[in-house]
Protein backbone atom coordinates (compact mmCIF):
# COMPACT_ATOMS: atom_id res chain seq x y z
CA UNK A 1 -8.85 -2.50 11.12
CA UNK A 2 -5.39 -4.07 12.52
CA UNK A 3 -2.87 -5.98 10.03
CA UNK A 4 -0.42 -8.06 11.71
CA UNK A 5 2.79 -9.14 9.00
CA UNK A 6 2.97 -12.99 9.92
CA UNK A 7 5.24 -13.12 6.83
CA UNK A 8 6.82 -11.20 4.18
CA UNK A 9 9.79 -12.79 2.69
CA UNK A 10 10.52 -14.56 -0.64
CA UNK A 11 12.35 -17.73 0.93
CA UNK A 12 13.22 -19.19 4.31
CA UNK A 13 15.79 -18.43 6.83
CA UNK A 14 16.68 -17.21 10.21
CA UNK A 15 13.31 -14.95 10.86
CA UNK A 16 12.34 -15.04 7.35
CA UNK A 17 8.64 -16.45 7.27
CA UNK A 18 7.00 -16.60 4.07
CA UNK A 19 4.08 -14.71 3.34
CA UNK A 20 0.56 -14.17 5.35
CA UNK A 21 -1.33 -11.57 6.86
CA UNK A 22 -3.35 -11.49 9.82
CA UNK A 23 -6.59 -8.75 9.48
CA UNK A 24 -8.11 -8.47 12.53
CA UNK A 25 -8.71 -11.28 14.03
CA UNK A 26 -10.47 -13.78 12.13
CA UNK A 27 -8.90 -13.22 8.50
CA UNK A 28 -5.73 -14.64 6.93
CA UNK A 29 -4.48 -13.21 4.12
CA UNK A 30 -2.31 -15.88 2.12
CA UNK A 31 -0.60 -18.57 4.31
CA UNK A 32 2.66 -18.70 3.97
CA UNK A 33 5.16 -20.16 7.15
CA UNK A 34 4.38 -16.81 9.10
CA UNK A 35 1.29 -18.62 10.17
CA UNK A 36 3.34 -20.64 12.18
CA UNK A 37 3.63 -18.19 14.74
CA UNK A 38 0.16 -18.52 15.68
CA UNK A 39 -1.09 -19.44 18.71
CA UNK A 40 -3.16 -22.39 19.07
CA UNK A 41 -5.99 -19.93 20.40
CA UNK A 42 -4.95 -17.35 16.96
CA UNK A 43 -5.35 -19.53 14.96
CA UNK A 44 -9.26 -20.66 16.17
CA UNK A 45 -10.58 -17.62 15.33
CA UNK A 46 -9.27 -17.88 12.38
CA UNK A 47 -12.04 -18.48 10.03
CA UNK A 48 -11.21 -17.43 6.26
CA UNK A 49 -8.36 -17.45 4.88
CA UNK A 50 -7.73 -15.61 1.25
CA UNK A 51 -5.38 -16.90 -0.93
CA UNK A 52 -3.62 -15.31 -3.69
CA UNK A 53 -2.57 -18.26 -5.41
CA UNK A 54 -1.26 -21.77 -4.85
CA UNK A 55 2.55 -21.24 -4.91
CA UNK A 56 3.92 -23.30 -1.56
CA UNK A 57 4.98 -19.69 -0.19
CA UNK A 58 2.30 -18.75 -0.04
CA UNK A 59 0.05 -21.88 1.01
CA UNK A 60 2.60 -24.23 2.55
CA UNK A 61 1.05 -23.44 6.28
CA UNK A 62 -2.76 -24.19 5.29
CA UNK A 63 -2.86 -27.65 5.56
CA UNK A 64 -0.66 -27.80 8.67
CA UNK A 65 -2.26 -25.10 10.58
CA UNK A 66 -5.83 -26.96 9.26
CA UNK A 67 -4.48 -30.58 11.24
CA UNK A 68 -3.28 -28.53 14.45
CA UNK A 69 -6.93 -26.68 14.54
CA UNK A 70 -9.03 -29.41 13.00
CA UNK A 71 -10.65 -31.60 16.57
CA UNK A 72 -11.09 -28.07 18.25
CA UNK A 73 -13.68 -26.17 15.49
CA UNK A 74 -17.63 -26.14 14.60
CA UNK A 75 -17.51 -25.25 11.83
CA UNK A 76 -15.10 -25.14 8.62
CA UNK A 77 -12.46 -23.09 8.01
CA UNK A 78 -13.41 -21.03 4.57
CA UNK A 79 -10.76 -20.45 2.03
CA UNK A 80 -11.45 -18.32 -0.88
CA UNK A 81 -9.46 -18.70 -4.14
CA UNK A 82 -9.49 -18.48 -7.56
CA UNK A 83 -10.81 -21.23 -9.09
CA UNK A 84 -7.39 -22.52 -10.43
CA UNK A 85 -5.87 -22.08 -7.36
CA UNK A 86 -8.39 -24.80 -5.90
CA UNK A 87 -7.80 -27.43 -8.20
CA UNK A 88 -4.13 -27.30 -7.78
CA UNK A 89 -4.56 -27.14 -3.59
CA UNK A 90 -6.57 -30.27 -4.76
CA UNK A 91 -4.54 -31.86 -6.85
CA UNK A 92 -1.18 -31.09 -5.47
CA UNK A 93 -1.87 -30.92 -1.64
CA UNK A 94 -5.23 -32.29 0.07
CA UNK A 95 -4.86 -35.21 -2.37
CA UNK A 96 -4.92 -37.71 0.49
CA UNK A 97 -1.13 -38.63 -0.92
CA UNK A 98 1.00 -35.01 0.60
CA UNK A 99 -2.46 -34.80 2.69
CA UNK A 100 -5.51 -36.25 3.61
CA UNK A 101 -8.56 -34.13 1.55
CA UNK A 102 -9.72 -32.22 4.35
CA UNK A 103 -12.65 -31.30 2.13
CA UNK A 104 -14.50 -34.41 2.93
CA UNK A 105 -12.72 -35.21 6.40
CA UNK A 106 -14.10 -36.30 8.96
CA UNK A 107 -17.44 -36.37 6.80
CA UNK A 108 -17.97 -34.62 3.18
CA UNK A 109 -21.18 -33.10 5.14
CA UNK A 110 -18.99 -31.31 7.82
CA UNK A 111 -15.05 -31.14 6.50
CA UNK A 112 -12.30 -29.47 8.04
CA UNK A 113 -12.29 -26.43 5.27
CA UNK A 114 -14.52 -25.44 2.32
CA UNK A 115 -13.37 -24.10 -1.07
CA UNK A 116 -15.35 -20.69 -2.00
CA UNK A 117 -14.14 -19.54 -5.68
CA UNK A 118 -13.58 -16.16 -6.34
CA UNK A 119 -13.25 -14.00 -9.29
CA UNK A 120 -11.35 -10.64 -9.95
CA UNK A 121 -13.64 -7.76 -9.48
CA UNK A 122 -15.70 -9.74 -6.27
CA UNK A 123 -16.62 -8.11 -3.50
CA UNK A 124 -16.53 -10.45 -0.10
CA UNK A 125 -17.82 -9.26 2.89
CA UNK A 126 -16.41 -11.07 5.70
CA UNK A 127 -16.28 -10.03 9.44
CA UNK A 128 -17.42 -6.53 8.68
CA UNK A 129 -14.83 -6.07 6.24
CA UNK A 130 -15.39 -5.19 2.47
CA UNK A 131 -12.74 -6.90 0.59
CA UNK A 132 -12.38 -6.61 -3.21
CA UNK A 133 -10.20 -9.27 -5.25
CA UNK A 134 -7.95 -7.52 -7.49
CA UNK A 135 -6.11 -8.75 -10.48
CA UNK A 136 -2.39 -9.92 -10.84
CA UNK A 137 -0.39 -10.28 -13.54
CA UNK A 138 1.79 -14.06 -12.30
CA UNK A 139 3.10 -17.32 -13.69
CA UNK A 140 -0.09 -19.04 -12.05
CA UNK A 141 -3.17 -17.73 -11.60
CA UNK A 142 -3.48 -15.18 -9.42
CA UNK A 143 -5.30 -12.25 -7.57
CA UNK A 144 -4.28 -10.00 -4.56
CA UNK A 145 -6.86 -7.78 -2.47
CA UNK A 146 -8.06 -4.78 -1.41
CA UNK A 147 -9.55 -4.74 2.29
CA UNK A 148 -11.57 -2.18 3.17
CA UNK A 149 -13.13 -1.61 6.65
CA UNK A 150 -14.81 1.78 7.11
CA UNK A 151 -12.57 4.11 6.30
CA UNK A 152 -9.41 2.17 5.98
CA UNK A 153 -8.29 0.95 2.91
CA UNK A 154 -5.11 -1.98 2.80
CA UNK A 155 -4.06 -3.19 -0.59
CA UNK A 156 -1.80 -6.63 -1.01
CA UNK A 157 -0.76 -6.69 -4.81
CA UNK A 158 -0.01 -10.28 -4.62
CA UNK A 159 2.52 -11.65 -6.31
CA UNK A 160 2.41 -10.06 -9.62
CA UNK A 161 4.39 -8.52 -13.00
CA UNK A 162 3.39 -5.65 -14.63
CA UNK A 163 0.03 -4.63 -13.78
CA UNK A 164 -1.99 -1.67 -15.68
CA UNK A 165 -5.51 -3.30 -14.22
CA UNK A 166 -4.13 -3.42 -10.82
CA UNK A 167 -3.27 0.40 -11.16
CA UNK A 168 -6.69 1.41 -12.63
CA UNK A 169 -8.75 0.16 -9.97
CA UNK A 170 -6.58 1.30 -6.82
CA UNK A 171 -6.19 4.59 -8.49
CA UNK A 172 -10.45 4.72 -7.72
CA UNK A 173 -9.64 3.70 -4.05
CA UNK A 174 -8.91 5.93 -0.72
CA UNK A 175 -6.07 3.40 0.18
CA UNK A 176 -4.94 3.88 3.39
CA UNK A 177 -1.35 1.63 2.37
CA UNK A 178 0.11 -0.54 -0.60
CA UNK A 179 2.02 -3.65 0.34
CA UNK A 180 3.48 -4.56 -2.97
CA UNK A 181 6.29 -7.13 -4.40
CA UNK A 182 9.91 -6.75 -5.40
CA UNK A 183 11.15 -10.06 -5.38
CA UNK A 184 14.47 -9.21 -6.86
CA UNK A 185 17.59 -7.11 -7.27
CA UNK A 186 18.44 -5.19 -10.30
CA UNK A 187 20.64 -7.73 -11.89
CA UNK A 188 18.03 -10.32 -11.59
CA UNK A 189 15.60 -8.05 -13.32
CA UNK A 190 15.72 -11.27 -16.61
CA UNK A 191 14.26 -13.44 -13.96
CA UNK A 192 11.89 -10.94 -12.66
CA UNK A 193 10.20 -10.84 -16.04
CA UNK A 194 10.45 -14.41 -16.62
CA UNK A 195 8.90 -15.33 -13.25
CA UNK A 196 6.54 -12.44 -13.59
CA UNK A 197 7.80 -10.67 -10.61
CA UNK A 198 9.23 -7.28 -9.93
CA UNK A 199 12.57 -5.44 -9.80
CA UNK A 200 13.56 -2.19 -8.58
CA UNK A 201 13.00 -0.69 -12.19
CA UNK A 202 10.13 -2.27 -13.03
CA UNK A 203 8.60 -1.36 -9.74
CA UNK A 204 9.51 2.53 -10.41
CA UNK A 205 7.31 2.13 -13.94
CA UNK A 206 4.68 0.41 -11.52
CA UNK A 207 4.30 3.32 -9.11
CA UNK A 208 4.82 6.01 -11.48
CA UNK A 209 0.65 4.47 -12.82
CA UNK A 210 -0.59 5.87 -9.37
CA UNK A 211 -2.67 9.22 -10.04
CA UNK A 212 -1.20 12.88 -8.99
CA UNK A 213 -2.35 13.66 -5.85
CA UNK A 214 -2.48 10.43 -4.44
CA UNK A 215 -0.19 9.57 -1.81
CA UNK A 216 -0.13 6.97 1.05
CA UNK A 217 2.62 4.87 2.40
CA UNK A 218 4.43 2.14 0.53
CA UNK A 219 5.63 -1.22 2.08
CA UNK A 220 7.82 -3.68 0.05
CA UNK A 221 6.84 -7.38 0.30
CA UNK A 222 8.68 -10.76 -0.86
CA UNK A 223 11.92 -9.76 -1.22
CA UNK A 224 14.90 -12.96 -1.13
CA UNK A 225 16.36 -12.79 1.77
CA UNK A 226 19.96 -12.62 0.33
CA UNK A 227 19.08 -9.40 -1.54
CA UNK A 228 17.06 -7.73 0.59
CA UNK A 229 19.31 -4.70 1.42
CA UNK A 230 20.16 -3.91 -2.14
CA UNK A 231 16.87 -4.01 -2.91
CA UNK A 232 15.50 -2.01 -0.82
CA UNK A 233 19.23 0.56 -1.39
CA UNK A 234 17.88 0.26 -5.53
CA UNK A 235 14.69 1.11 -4.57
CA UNK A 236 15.73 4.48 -2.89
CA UNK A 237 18.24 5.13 -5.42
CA UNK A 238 15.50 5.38 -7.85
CA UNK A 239 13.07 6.95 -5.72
CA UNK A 240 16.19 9.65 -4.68
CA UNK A 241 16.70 10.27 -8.63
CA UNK A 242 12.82 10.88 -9.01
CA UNK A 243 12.54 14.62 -8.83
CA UNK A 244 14.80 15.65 -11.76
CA UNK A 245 12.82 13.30 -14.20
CA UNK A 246 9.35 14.98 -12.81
CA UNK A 247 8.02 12.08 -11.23
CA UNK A 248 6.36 12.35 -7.73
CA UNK A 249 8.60 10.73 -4.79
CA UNK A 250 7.15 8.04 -2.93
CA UNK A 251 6.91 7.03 1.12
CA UNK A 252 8.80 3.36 0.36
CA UNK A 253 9.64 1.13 3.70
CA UNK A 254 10.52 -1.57 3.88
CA UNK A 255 7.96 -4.34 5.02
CA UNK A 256 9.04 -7.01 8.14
CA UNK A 257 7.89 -10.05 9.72
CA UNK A 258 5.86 -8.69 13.15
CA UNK A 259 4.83 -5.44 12.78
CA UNK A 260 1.53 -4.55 13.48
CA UNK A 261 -0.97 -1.39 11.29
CA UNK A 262 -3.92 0.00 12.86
CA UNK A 263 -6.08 1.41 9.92
């Protein structure tokens, strides 16, 4: 199984693309601006995308990579949300007012995409790939994923707060790597919790849920680009203090726009 980072950032700017994940070939994870750098031919064989939730950083490509794609494909492009997540995409978005309803364009009998609803606990199995929607913990409703293809195991947390459910069901799976949030610094850690996101801190309690024994690497996801750095140096301070308080020390990295896993 490959994963290709189209996007991994919190905000805009100079090589900051928001987030969305390529799996193999014919997945997107989330759809964020990363999608933008796509090919034309990329993004045809593209044909489900999985969406955490309907924050625009996460689904402010869709509709424009659906218009560049839409005269060249057979068949719809699936996306698979919660069903919350739908009706604001429907509401907010393909409302034929921000942009035309691609769910009944050019004809309600063959659109341009098709809604599938999911709910946590699912199991989808797309392209040869078992993938398991997981719950988050957000301000909207929201899930992230666990994609499993033989023996590979990738886990997006989504955009999520604290998360005891999360940690109880990847605790019971052989992931092969965690992609997981910290959206902001230390001294944001008020906003964190009001905008159900994570901070260094909270993101130590987080990790300190996985099992003893376990161990697999660590990537850190949606971090503003202004505070990326101390992030990432708060993060490492706390994992760096971690043996004298007994707790097990982590592989953290940190996660960027263009890399490329083979699982």
């Amino acid at each position: 199984m490959k994963v290709r980072v189209l996007g991994c950032s919190g905000a805009i700017a100079r090589e900051c693309r928001t987030t969305s994940f390529l799996v193999d070939e014919d997945v997107l994870v989330d759809a964020g601006t990363g999608v933008g750098d796509l090919t034309l031919e990329e993004m045809l064989g593209v044909d489900h995308v999985l969406l955490t939730h309907a924050h625009l950083d996460h689904v402010a490509a869709l509709p424009l990579m659906l218009d560049a794609l839409a005269t060249r494909r057979s068949s719809p492009v699936q996306v698979h949300a919660l069903p919350g997540t739908i009706a604001a995409l429907k509401a907010h978005v393909f409302n034929d007012v921000i942009w035309p309803d691609f769910t009944r364009l050019p004809t309600a009998e063959a659109p341009f995409i098709r809604f599938r609803e999911i709910a946590v606990g699912q199991v989808l199995d797309i392209g040869g790939k078992k993938i398991e929607v997981l719950p988050a913990v957000h301000t909207v409703p929201a899930v992230g994923y666990a994609v499993m293809r033989q023996q590979a195991c990738w886990v997006f947390s989504g955009d999520t707060g604290p998360n005891p459910a999360f940690w109880r069901r990847v605790n019971q799976l052989n992931v092969s790597m965690l992609v997981i949030e910290t959206a902001f610094s230390s001294r944001e850690s008020q906003l964190a919790e009001t905008s159900l996101h994570l901070s260094p801190h909270m993101l130590a309690s987080e990790l300190d849920q996985i099992e003893a024994g376990r161990s697999y690497p660590i990537y850190i996801t949606h971090t503003k680009p202004a505070e990326t750095e101390v992030i990432m140096s708060e993060i490492g301070q706390l994992e760096n203090k971690r043996p004298g308080v007994q707790r097990a020390r982590h592989d953290i990295r940190w996660l960027q726009a263009g890399q490329e896993f083979e699982l």
